[in-house]
C-alpha atoms as a PDB file:
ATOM      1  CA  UNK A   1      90.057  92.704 164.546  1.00  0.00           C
ATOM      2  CA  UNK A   2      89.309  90.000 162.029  1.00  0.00           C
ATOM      3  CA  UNK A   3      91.471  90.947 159.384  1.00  0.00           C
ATOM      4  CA  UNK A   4      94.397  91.456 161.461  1.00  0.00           C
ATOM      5  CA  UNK A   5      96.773  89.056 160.452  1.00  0.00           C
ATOM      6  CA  UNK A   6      97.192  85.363 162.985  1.00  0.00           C
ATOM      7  CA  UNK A   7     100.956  85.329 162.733  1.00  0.00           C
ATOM      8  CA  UNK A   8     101.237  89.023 162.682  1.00  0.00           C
ATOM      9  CA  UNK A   9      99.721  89.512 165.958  1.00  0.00           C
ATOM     10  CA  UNK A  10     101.803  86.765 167.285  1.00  0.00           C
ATOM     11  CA  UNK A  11     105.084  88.021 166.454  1.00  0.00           C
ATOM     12  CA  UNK A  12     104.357  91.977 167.544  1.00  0.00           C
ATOM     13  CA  UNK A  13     102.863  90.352 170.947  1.00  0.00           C
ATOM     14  CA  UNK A  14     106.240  88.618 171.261  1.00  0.00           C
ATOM     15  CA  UNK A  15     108.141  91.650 170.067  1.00  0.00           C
ATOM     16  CA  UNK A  16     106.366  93.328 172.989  1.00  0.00           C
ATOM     17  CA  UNK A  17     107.434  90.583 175.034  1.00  0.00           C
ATOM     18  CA  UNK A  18     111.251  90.391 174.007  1.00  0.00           C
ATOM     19  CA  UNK A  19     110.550  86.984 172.358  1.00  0.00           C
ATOM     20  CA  UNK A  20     110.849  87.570 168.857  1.00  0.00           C
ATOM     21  CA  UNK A  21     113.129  85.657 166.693  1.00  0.00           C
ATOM     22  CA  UNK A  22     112.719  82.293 169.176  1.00  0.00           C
ATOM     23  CA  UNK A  23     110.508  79.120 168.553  1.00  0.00           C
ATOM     24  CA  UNK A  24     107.594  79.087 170.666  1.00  0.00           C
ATOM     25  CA  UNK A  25     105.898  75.769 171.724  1.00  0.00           C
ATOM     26  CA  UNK A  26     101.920  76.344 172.506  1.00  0.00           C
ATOM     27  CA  UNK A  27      99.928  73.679 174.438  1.00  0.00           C
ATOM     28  CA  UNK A  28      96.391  72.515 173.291  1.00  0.00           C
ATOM     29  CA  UNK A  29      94.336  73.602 176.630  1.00  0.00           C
ATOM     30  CA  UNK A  30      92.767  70.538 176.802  1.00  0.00           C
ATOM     31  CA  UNK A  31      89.859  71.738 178.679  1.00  0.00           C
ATOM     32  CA  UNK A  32      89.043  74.141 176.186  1.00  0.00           C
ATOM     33  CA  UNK A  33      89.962  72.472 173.189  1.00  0.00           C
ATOM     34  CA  UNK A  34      88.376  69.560 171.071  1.00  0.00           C
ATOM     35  CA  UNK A  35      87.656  67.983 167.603  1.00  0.00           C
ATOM     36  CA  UNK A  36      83.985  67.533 166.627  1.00  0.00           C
ATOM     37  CA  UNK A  37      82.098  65.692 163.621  1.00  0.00           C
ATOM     38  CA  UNK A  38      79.229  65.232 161.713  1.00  0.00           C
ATOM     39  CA  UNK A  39      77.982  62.973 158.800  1.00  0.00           C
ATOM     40  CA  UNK A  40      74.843  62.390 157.326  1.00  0.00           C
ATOM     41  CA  UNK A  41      72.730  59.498 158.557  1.00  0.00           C
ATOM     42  CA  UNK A  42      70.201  57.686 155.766  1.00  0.00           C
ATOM     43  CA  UNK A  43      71.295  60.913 153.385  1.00  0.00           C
ATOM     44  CA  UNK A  44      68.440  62.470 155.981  1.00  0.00           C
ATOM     45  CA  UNK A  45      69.763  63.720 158.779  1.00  0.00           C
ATOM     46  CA  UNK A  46      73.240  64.929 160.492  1.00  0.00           C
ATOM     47  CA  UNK A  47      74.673  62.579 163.289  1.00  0.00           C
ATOM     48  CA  UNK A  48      77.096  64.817 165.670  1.00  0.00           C
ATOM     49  CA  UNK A  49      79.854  63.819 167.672  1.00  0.00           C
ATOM     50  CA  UNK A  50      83.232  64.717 169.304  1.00  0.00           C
ATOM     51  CA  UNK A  51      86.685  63.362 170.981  1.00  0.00           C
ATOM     52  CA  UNK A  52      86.690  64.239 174.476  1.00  0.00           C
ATOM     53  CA  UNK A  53      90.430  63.526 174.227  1.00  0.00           C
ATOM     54  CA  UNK A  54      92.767  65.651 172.137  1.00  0.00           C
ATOM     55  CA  UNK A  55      96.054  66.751 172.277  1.00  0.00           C
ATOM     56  CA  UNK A  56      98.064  69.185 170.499  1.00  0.00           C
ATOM     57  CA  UNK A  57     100.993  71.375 170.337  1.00  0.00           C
ATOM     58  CA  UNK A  58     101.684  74.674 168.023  1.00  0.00           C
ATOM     59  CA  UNK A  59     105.732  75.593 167.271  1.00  0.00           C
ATOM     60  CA  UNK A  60     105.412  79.164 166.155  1.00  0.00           C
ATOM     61  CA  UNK A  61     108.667  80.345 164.404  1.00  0.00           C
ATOM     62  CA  UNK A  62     109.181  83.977 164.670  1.00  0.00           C
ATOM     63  CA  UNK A  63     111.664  84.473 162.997  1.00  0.00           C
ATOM     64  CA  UNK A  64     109.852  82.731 159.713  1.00  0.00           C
ATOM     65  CA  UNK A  65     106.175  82.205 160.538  1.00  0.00           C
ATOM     66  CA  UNK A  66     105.699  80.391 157.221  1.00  0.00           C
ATOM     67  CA  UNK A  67     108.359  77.237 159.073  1.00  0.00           C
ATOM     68  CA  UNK A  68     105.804  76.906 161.968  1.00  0.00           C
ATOM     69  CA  UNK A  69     103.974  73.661 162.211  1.00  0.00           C
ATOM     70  CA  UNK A  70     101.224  71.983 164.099  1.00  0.00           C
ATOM     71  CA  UNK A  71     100.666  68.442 165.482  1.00  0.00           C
ATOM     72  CA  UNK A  72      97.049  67.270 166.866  1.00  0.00           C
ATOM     73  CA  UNK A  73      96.625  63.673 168.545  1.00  0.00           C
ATOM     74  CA  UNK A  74      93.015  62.642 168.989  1.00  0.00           C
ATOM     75  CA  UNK A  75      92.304  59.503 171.093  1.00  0.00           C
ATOM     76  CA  UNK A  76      89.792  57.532 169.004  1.00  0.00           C
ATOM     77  CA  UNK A  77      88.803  55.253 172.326  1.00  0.00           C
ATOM     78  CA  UNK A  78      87.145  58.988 173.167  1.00  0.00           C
ATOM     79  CA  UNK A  79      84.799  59.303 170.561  1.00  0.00           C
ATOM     80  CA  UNK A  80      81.448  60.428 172.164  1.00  0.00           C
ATOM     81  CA  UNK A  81      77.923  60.615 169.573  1.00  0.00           C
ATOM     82  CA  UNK A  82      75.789  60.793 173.298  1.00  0.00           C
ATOM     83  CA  UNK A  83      74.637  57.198 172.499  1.00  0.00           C
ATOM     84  CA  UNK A  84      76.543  54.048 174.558  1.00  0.00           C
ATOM     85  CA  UNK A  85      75.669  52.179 171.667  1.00  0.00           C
ATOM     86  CA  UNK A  86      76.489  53.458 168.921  1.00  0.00           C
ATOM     87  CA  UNK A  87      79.912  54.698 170.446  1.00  0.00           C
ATOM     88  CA  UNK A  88      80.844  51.327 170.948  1.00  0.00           C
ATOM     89  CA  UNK A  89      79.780  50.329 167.485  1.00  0.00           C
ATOM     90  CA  UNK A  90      82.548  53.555 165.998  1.00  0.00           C
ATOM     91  CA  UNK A  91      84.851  52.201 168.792  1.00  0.00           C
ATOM     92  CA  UNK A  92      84.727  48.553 167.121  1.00  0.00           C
ATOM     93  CA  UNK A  93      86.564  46.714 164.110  1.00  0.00           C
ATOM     94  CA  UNK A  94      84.207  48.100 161.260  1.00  0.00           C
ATOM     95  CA  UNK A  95      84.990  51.667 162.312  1.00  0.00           C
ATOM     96  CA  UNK A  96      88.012  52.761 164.239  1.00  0.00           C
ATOM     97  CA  UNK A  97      88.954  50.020 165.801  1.00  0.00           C
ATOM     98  CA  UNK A  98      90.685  51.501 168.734  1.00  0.00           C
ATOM     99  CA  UNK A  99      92.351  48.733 170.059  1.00  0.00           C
ATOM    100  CA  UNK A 100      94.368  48.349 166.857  1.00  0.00           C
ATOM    101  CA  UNK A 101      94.297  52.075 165.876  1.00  0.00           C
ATOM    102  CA  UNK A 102      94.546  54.199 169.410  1.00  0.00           C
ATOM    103  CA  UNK A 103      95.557  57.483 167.818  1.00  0.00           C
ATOM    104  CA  UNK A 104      94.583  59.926 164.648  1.00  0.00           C
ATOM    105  CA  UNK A 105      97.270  62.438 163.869  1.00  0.00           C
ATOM    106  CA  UNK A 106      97.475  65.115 161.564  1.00  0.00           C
ATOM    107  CA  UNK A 107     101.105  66.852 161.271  1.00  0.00           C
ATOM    108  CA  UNK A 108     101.945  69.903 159.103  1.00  0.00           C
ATOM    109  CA  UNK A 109     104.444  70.153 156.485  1.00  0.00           C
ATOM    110  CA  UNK A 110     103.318  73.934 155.562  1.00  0.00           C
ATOM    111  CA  UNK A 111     101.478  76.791 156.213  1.00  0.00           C
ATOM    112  CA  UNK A 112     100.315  79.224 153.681  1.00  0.00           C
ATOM    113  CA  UNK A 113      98.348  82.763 154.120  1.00  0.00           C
ATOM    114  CA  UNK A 114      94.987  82.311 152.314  1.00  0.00           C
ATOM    115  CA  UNK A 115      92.496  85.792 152.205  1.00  0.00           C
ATOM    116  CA  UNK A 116      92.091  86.565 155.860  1.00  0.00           C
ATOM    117  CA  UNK A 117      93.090  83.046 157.061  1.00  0.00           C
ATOM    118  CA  UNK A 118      95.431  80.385 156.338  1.00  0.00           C
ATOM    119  CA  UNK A 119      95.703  76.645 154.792  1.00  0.00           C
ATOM    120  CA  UNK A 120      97.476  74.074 156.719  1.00  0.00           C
ATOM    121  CA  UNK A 121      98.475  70.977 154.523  1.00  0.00           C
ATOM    122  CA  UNK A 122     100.301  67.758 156.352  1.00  0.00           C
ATOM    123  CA  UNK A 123      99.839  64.156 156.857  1.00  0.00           C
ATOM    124  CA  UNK A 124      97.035  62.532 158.306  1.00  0.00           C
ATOM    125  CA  UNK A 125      97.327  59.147 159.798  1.00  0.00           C
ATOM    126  CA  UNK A 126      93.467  57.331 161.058  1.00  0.00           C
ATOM    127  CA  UNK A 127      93.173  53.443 160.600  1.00  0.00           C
ATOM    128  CA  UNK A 128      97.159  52.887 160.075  1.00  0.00           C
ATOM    129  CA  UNK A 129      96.385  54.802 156.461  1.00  0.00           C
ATOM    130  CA  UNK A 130      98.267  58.250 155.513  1.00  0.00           C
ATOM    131  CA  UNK A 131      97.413  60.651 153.749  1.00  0.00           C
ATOM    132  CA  UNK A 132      98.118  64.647 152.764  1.00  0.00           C
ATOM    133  CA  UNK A 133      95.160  66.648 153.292  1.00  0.00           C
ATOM    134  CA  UNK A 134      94.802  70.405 153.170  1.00  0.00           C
ATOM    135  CA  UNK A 135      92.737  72.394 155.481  1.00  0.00           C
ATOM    136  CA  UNK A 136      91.573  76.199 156.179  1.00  0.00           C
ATOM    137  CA  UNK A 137      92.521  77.539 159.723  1.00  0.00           C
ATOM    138  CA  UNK A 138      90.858  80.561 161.152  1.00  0.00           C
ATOM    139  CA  UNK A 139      92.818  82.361 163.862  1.00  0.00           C
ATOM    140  CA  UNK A 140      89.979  83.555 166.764  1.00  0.00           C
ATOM    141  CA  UNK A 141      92.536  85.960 168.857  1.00  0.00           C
ATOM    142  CA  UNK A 142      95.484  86.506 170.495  1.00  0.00           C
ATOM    143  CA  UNK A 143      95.452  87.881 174.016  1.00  0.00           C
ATOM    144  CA  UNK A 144      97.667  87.833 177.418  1.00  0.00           C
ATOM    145  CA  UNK A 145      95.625  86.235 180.283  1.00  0.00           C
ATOM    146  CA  UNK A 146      95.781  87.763 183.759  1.00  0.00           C
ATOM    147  CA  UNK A 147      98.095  85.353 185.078  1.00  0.00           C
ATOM    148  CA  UNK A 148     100.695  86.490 182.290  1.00  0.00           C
ATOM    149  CA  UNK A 149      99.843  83.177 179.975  1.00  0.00           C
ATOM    150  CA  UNK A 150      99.861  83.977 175.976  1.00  0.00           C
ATOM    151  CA  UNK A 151      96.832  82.252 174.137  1.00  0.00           C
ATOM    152  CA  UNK A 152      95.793  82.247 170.833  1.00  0.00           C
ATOM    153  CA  UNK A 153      92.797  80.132 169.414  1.00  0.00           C
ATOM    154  CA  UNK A 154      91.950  79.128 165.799  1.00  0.00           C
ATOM    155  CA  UNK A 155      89.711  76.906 164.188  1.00  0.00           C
ATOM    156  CA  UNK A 156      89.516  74.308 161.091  1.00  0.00           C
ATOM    157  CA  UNK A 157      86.665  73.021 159.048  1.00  0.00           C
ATOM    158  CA  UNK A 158      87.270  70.423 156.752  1.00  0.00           C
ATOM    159  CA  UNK A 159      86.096  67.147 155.109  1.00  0.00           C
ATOM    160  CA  UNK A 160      87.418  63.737 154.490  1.00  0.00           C
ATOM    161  CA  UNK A 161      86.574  60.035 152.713  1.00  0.00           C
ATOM    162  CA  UNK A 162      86.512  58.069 155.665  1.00  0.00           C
ATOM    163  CA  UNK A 163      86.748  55.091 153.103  1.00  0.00           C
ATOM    164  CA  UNK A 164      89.944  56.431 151.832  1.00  0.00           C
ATOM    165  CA  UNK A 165      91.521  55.854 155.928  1.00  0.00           C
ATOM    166  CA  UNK A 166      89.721  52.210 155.402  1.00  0.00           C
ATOM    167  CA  UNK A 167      87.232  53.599 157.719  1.00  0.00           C
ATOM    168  CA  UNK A 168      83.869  51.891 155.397  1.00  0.00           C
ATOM    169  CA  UNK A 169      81.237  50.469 157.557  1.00  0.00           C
ATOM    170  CA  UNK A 170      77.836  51.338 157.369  1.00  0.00           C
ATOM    171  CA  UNK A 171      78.540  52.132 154.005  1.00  0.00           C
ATOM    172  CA  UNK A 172      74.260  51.662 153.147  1.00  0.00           C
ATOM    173  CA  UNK A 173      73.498  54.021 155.907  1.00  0.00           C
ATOM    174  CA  UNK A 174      76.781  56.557 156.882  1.00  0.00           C
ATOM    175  CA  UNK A 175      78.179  58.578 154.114  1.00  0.00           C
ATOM    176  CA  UNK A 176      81.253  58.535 153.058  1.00  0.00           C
ATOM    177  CA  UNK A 177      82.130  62.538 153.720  1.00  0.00           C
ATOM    178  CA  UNK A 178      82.798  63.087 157.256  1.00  0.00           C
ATOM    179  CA  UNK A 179      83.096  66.935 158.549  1.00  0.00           C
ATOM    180  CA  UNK A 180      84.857  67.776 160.965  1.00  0.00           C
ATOM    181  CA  UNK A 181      86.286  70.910 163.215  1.00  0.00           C
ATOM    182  CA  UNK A 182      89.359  71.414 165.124  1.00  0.00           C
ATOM    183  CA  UNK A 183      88.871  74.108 167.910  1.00  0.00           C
ATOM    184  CA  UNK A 184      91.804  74.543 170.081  1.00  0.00           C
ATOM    185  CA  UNK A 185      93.120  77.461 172.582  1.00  0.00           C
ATOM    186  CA  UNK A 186      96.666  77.449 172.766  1.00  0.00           C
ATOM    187  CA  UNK A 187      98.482  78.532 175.926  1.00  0.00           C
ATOM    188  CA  UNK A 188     102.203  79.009 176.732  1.00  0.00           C
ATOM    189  CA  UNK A 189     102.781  80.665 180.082  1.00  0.00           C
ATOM    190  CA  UNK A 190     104.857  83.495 180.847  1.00  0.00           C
ATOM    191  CA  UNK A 191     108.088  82.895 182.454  1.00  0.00           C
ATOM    192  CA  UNK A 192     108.920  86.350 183.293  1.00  0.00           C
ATOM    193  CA  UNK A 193     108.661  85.360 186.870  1.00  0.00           C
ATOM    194  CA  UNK A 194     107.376  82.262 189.092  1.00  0.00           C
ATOM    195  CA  UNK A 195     104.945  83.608 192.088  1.00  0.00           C
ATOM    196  CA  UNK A 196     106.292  82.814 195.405  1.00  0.00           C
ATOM    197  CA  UNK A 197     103.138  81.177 196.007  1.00  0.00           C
ATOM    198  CA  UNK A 198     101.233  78.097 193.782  1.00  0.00           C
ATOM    199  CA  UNK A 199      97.486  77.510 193.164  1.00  0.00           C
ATOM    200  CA  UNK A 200      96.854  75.389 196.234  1.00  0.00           C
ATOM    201  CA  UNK A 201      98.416  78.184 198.781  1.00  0.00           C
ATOM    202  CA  UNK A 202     101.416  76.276 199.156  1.00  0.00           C
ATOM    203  CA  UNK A 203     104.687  78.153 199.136  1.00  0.00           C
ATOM    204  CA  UNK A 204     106.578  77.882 195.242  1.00  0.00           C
ATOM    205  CA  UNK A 205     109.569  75.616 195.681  1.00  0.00           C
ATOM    206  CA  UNK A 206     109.757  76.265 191.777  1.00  0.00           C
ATOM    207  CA  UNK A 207     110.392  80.264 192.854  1.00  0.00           C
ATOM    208  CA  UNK A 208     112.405  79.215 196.238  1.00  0.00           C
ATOM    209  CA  UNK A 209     115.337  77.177 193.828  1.00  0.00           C
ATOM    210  CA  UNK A 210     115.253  80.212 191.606  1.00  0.00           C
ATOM    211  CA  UNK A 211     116.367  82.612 193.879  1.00  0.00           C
ATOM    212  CA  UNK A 212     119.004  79.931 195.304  1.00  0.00           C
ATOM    213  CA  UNK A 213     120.044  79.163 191.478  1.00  0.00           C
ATOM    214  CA  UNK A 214     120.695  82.940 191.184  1.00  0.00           C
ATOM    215  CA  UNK A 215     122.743  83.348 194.778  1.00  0.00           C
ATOM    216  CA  UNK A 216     124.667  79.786 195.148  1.00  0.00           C
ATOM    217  CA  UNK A 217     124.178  77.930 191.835  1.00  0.00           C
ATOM    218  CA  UNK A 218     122.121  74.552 190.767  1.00  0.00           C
ATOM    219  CA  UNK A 219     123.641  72.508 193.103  1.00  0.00           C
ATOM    220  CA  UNK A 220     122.377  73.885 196.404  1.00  0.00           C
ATOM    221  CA  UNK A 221     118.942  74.308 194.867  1.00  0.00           C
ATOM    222  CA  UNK A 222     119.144  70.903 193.998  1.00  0.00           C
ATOM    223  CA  UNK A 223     119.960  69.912 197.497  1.00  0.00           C
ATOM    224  CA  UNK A 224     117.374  72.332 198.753  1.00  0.00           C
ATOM    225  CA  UNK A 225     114.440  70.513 197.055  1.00  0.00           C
ATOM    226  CA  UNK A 226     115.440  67.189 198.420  1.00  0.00           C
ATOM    227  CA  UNK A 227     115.678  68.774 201.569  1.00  0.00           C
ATOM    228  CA  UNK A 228     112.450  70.398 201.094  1.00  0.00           C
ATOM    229  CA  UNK A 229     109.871  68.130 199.270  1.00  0.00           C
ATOM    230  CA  UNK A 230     108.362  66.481 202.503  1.00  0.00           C
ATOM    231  CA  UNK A 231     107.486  69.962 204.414  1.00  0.00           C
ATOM    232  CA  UNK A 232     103.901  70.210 203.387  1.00  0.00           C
ATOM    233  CA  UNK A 233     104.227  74.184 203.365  1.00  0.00           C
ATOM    234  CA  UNK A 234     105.340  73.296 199.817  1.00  0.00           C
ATOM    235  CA  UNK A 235     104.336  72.514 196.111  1.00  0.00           C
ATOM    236  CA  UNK A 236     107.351  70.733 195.047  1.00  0.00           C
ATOM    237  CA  UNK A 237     104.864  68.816 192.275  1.00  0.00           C
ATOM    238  CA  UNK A 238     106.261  67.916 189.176  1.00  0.00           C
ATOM    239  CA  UNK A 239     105.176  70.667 187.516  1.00  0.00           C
ATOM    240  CA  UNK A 240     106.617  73.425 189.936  1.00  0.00           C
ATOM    241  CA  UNK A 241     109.929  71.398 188.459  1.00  0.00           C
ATOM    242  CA  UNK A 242     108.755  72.026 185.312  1.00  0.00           C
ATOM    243  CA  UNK A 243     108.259  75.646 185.493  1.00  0.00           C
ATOM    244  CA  UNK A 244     111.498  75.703 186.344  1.00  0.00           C
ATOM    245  CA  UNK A 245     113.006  73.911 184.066  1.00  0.00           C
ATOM    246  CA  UNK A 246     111.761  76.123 181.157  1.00  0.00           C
ATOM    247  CA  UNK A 247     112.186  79.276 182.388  1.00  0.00           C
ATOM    248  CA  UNK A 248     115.781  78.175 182.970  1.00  0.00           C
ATOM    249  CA  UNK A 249     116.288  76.884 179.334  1.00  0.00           C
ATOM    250  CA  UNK A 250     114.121  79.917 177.691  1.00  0.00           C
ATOM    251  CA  UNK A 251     116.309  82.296 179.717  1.00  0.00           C
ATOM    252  CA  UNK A 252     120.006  81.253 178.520  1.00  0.00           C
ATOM    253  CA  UNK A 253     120.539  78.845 181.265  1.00  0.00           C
ATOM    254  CA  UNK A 254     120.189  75.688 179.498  1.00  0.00           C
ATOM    255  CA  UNK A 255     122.639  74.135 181.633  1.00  0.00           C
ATOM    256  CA  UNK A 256     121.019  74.401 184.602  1.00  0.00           C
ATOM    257  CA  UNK A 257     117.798  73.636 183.286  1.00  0.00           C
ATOM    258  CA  UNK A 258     119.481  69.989 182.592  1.00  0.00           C
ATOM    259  CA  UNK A 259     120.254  69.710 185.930  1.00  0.00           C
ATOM    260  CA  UNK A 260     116.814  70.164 187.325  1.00  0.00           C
ATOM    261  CA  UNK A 261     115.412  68.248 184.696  1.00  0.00           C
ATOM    262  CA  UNK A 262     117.159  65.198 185.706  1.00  0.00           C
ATOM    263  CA  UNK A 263     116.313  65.819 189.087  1.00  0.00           C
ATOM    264  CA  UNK A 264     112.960  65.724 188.008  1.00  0.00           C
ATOM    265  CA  UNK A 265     113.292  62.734 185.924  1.00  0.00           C
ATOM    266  CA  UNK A 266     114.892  60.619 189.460  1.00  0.00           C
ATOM    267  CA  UNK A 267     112.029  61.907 191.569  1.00  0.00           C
ATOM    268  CA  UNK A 268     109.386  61.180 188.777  1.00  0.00           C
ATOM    269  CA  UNK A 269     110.722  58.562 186.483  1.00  0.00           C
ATOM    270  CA  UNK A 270     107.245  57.623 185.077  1.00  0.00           C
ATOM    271  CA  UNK A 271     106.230  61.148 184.078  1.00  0.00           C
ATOM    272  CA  UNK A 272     106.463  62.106 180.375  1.00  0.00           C
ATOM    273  CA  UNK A 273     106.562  65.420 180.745  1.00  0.00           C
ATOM    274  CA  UNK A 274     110.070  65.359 182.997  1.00  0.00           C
ATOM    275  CA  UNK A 275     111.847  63.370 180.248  1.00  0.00           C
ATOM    276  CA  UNK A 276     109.760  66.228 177.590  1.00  0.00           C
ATOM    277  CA  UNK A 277     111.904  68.749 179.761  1.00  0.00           C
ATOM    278  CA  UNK A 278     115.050  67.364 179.739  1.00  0.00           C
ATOM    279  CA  UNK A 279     114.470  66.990 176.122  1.00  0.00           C
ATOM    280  CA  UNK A 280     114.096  70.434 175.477  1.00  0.00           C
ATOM    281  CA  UNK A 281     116.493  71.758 177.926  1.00  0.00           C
ATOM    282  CA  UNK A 282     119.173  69.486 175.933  1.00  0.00           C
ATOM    283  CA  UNK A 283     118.026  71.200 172.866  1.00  0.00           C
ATOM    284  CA  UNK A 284     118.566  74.357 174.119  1.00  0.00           C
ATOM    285  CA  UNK A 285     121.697  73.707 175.235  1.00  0.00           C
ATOM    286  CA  UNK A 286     122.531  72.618 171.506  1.00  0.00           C
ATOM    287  CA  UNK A 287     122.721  68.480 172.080  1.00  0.00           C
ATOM    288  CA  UNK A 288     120.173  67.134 169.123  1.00  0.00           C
ATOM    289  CA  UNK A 289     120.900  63.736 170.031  1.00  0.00           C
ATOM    290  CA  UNK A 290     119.983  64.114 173.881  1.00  0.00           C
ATOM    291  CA  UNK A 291     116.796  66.068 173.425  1.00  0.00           C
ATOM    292  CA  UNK A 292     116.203  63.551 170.454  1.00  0.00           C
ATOM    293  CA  UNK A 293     116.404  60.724 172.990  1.00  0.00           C
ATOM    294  CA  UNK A 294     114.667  61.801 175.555  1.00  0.00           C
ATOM    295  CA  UNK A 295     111.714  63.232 173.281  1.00  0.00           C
ATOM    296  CA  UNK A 296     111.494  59.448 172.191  1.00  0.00           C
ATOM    297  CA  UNK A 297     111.815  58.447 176.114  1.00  0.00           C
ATOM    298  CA  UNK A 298     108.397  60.768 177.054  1.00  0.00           C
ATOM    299  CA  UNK A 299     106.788  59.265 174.081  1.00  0.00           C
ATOM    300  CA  UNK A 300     107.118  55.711 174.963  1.00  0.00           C
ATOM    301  CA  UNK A 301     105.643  56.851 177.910  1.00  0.00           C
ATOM    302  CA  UNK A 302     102.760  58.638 176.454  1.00  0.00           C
ATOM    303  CA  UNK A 303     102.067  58.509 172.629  1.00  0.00           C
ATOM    304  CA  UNK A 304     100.060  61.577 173.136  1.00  0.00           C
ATOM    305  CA  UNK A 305     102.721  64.061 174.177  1.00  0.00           C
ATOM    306  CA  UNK A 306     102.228  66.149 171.700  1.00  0.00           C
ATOM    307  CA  UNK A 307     104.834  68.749 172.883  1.00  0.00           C
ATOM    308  CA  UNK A 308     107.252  65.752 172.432  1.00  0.00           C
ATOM    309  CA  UNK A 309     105.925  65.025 168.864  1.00  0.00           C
ATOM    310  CA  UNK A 310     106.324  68.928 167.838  1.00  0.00           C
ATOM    311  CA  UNK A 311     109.641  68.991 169.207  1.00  0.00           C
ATOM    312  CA  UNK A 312     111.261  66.337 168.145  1.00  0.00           C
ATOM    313  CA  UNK A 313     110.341  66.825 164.180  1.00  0.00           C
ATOM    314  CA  UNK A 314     111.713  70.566 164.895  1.00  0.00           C
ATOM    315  CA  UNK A 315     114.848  68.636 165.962  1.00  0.00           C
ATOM    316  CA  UNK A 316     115.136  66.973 162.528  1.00  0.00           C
END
């Protein structure tokens, strides 16, 4: 129902769920979410395009919707106008010039209910320039997938002086207004419960340590994913880990999740997302400074860890 409120239906879905009152951090699906453009060509004609890379995360506070916030990180290397050419024309010095400027980011400082929708404002950064800009975000729906995953989509339309970001060439035959739309479905999955079995038909060392965390403690499941990783029976991926790991911290057992997380950070030292983990399980556990660190550690890695971004400003 279009009028029913975004944040409302978030926080009675959580309600339902016995989550109100927590942050919760929503993933950009980045197979279903990107940021298009258009701007008119010879005052004539619209030229279309997109970023086939984008990454973003959504903190949702329940317990005061209005202190959620929002961080998007677009790839500019990705920009994609279906022409070779001109791509690598936006890709070079008189446009983005993505070997200098390899990310645009827009971060929220507030949002405010606005009719039937809502107006982000925060800082974005294209072209090393920054700037506050306000946009309109429409929420698209809130639903539980079959697999027990909450997503909720929204949209933005907006506009922006691309000479204002020191974005100017073409300036005869590009306008100056750029338009552009952020559509993004947001997923955070349900940690209920882990199925015994992953995607691949493998058995779920994630839901095998969970049951021995329960009976003998971390240690022994600890032991019993080193002892396990090599039978081929199982997923012991990094992200079986990392299910782990959060449903640990979400579920009062911070602790614990701190100890698989820096198992996972020794058997995958190169992976953002294990040193993302330990970040948040530190956090959970109350240690700013840890989760601070390591949030830095999985962004050195990858400067478009979003979740990272998200979580370390909640930090501060």
């Amino acid at each position: 129902m279009r009028s029913f409120s975004f944040f409302l239906s978030i926080v009675l879905l959580f309600t339902s769920l016995s989550l109100a009152g927590e942050p919760m951090l929503f993933r950009f699906d980045d197979s279903h979410s990107f940021v298009g453009f258009n701007v008119k060509y010879l005052k004539l004609v619209q030229a279309e395009g997109r970023f086939n890379f984008v990454r973003g995360a959504f903190l949702v506070d329940t317990s005061d919707v209005t202190k959620s916030s929002f961080t998007a990180i677009i790839k500019t290397e990705s920009v994609n106008t279906a022409n070779e050419g001109r791509d690598e024309d936006l890709r070079g010095e008189d446009f983005f010039d993505v070997q200098k400027y390899p990310t645009i980011i827009f971060q929220s400082k507030k949002i405010e209910k606005q009719g039937t929708g809502y107006l982000l404002t925060g800082l974005f950064t294209m072209h090393g320039v920054t700037k506050e800009i306000t946009m309109p975000m429409t929420h698209l729906g809130t639903t539980v997938d079959q697999r027990g995953t909450i997503r909720v989509g929204f949209e933005s339309k907006s506009s922006l002086s691309r000479s204002a970001f020191g974005v100017s060439g073409s300036a005869m035959t590009v306008d100056d207004e750029v338009f552009f739309t952020i559509t993004a479905l947001t997923a955070r999955q349900s940690l209920d419960s882990i199925r015994p079995m992953s995607f691949g038909g493998k058995k779920a060392i994630a839901a095998v340590m969970n049951e021995t965390i329960n009976s003998k403690g971390v240690k022994d499941a600890i032991e019993q994913y080193k002892s396990l990783k090599a039978d081929t029976t199982y997923d012991a991926s990094a992200n079986q880990l990392g299910m782990l790991i959060m449903r640990l911290a979400d579920k009062g057992k911070a602790k614990d999740a701190i100890e698989v997380a820096k198992l996972g950070v020794e058997i995958f030292p190169n992976d953002t997302q294990q040193y993302f983990r330990l970040g948040y399980a530190y956090q959970q556990d109350g240690n700013k400074d840890l989760a601070k660190e390591n949030y830095k550690k999985a962004l050195e890695l990858d400067v478009f860890n979003a979740s990272a971004m998200e979580m370390w400003r909640w930090v501060e």
